[in-house]
C-alpha atoms as a PDB file:
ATOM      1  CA  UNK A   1     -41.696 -98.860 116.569  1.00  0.00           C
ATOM      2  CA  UNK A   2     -39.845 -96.415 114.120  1.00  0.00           C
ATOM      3  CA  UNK A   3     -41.512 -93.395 112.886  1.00  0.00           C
ATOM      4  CA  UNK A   4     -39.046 -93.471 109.727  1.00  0.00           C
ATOM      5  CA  UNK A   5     -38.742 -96.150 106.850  1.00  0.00           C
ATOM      6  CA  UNK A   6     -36.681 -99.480 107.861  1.00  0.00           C
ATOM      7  CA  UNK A   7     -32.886 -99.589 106.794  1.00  0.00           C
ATOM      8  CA  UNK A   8     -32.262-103.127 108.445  1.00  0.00           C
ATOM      9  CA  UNK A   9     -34.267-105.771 109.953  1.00  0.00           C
ATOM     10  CA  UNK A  10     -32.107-109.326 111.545  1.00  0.00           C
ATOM     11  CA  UNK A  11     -33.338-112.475 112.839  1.00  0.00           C
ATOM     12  CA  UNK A  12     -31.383-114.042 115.936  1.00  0.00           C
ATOM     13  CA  UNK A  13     -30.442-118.183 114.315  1.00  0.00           C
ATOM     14  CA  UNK A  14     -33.371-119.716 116.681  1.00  0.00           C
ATOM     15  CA  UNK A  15     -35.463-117.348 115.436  1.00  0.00           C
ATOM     16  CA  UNK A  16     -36.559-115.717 119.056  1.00  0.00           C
ATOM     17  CA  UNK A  17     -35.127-111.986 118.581  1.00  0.00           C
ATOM     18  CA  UNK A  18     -35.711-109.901 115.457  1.00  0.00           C
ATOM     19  CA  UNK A  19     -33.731-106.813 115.376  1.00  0.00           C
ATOM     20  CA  UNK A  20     -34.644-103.331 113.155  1.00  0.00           C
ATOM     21  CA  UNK A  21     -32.925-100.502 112.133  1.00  0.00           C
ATOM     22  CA  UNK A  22     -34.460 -97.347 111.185  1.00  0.00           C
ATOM     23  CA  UNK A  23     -32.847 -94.845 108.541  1.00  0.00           C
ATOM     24  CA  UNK A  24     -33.026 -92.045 111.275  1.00  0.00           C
ATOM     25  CA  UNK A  25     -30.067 -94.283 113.596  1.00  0.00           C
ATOM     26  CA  UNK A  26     -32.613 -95.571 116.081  1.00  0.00           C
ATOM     27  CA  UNK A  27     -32.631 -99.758 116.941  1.00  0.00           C
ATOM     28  CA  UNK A  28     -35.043-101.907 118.463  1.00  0.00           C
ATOM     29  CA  UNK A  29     -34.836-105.504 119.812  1.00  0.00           C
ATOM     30  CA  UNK A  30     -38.075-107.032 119.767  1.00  0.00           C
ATOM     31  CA  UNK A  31     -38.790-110.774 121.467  1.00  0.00           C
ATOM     32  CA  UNK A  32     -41.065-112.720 118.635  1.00  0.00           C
ATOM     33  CA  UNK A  33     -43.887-114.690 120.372  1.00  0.00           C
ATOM     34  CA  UNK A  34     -43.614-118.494 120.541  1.00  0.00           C
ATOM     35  CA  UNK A  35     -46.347-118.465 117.863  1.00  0.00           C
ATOM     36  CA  UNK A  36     -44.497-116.841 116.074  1.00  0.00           C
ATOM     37  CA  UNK A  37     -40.835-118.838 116.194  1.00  0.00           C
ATOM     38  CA  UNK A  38     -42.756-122.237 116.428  1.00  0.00           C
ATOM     39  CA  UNK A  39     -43.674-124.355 113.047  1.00  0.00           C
ATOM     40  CA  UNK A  40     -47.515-125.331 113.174  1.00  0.00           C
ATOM     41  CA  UNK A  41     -48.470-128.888 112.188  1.00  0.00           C
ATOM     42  CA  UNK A  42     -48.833-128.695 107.825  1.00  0.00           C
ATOM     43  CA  UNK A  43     -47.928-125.230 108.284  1.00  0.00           C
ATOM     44  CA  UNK A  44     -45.406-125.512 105.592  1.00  0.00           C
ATOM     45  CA  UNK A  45     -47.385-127.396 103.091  1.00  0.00           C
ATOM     46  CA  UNK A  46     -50.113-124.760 103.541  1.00  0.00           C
ATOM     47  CA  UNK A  47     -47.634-121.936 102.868  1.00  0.00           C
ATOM     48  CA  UNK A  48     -46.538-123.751 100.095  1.00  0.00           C
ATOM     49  CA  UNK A  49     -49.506-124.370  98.227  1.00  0.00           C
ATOM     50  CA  UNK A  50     -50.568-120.595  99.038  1.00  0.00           C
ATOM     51  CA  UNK A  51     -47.561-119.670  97.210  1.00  0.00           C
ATOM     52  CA  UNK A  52     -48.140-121.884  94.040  1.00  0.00           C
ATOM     53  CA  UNK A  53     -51.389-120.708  93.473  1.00  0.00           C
ATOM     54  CA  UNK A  54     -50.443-117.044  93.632  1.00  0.00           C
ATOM     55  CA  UNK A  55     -47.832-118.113  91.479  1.00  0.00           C
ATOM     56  CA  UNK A  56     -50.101-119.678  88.821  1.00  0.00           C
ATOM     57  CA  UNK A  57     -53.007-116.484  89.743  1.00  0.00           C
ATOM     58  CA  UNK A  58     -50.217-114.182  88.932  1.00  0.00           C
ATOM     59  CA  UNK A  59     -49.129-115.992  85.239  1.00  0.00           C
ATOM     60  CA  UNK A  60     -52.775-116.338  84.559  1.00  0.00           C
ATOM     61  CA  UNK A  61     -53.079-112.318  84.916  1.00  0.00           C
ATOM     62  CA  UNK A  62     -49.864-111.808  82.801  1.00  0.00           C
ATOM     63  CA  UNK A  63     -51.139-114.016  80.091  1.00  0.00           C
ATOM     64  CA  UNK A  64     -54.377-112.437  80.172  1.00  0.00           C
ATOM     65  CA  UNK A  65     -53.252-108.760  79.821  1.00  0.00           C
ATOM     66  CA  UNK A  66     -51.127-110.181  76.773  1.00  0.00           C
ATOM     67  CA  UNK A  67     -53.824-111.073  75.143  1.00  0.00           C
ATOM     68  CA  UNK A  68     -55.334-107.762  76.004  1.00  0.00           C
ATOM     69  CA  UNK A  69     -52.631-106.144  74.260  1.00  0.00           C
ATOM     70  CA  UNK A  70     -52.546-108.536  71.603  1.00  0.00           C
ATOM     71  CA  UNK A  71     -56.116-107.527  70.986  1.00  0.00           C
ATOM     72  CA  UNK A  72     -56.096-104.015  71.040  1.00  0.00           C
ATOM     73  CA  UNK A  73     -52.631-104.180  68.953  1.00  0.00           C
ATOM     74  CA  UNK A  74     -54.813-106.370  66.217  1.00  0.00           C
ATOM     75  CA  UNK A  75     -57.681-103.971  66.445  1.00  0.00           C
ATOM     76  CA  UNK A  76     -55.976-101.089  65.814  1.00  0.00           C
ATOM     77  CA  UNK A  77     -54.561-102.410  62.694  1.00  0.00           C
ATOM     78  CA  UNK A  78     -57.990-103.241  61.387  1.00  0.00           C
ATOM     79  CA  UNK A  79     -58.925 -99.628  62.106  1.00  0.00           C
ATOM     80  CA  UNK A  80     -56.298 -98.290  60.229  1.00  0.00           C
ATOM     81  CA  UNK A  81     -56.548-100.140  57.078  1.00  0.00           C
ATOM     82  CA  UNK A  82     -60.430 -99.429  57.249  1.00  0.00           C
ATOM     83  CA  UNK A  83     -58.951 -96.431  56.781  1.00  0.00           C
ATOM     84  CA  UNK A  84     -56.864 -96.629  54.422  1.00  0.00           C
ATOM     85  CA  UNK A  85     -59.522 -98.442  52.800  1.00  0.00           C
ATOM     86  CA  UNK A  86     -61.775 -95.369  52.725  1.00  0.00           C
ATOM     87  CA  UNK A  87     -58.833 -93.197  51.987  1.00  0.00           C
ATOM     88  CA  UNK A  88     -59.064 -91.497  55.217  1.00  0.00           C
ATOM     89  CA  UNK A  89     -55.749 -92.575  56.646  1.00  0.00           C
ATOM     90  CA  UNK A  90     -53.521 -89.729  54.787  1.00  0.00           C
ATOM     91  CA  UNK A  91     -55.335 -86.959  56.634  1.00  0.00           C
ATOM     92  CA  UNK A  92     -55.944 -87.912  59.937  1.00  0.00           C
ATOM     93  CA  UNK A  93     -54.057 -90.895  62.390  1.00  0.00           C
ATOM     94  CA  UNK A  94     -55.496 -93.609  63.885  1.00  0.00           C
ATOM     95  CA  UNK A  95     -54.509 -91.760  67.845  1.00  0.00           C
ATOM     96  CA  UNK A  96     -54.069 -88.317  67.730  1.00  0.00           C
ATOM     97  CA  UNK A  97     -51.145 -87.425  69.581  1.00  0.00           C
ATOM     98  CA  UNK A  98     -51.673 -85.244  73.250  1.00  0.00           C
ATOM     99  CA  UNK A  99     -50.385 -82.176  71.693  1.00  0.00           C
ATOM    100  CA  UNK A 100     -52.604 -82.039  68.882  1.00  0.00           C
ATOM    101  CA  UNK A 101     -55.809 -83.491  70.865  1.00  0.00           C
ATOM    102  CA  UNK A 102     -54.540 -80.348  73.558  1.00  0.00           C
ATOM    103  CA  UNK A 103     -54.542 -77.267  70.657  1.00  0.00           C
ATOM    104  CA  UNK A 104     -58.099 -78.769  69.418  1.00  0.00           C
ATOM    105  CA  UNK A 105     -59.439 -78.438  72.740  1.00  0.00           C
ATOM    106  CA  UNK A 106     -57.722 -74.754  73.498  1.00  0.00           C
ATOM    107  CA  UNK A 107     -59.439 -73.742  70.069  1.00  0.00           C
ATOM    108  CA  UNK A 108     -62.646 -74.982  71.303  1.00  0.00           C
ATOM    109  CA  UNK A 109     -62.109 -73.222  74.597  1.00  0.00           C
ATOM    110  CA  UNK A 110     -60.724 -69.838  72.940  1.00  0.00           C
ATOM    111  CA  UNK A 111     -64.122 -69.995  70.361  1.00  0.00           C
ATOM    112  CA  UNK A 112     -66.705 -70.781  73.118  1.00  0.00           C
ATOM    113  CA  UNK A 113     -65.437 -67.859  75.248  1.00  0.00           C
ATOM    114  CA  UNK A 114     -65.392 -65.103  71.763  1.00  0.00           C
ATOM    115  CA  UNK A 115     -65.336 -61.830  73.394  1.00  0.00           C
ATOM    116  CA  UNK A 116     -62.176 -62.397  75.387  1.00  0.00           C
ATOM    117  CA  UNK A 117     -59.219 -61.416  72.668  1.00  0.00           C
ATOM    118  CA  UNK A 118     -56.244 -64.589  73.723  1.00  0.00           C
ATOM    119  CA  UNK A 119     -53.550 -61.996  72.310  1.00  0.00           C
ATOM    120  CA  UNK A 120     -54.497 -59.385  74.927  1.00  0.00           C
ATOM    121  CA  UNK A 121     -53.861 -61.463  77.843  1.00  0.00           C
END
């Protein structure tokens, strides 16, 4: 059908002709099956219930990365006031930040490779 992404797509009332638009300006009229256009016996009630359980699978997943974060949120406090505990938490954060994790590992780069002089390049 079209090579480029759809722009429009129609549906004739009895449900027989579906019509597409493409973003380039090219249309096609396509005649759906009788499969297709015709309701199958419990069809609906099937659809239906497929529908409520992806609802419910997809609150189930919401709630459980919640708790995830709820988790991770709670164990990161208990980290840092371990820390604190220990006295440790004035010199160094919990999560070092990507810039400062970044100039650690350039230092251990520029030290493992010695003779090269960083300045001179």
């Amino acid at each position: 059908m079209h090579n480029d992404g759809l722009y429009s797509v129609s549906i004739e009332q009895q449900g027989s002709l579906l019509c597409t638009g493409s973003v380039d300006g090219s249309v096609y009229l396509l005649e759906l099956s009788e499969g297709l256009t015709t309701l199958q016996r419990n069809e609906k009630s099937l659809i239906t219930s497929m529908f409520e359980r992806e609802s419910k699978r997809e609150k189930n997943l919401e709630a459980r990365a919640k708790e995830l974060r709820i988790s991770k949120a709670k164990e990161a406090k208990a980290a840092e006031a371990a820390a604190q505990e220990e006295g440790n938490a004035a010199r160094e954060p919990v999560g070092l930040p990507w810039e400062v994790k970044a100039k650690e590992v350039e230092d251990e780069f520029w030290k493992a490779v010695g003779d090269v002089n960083r300045d001179d390049i």
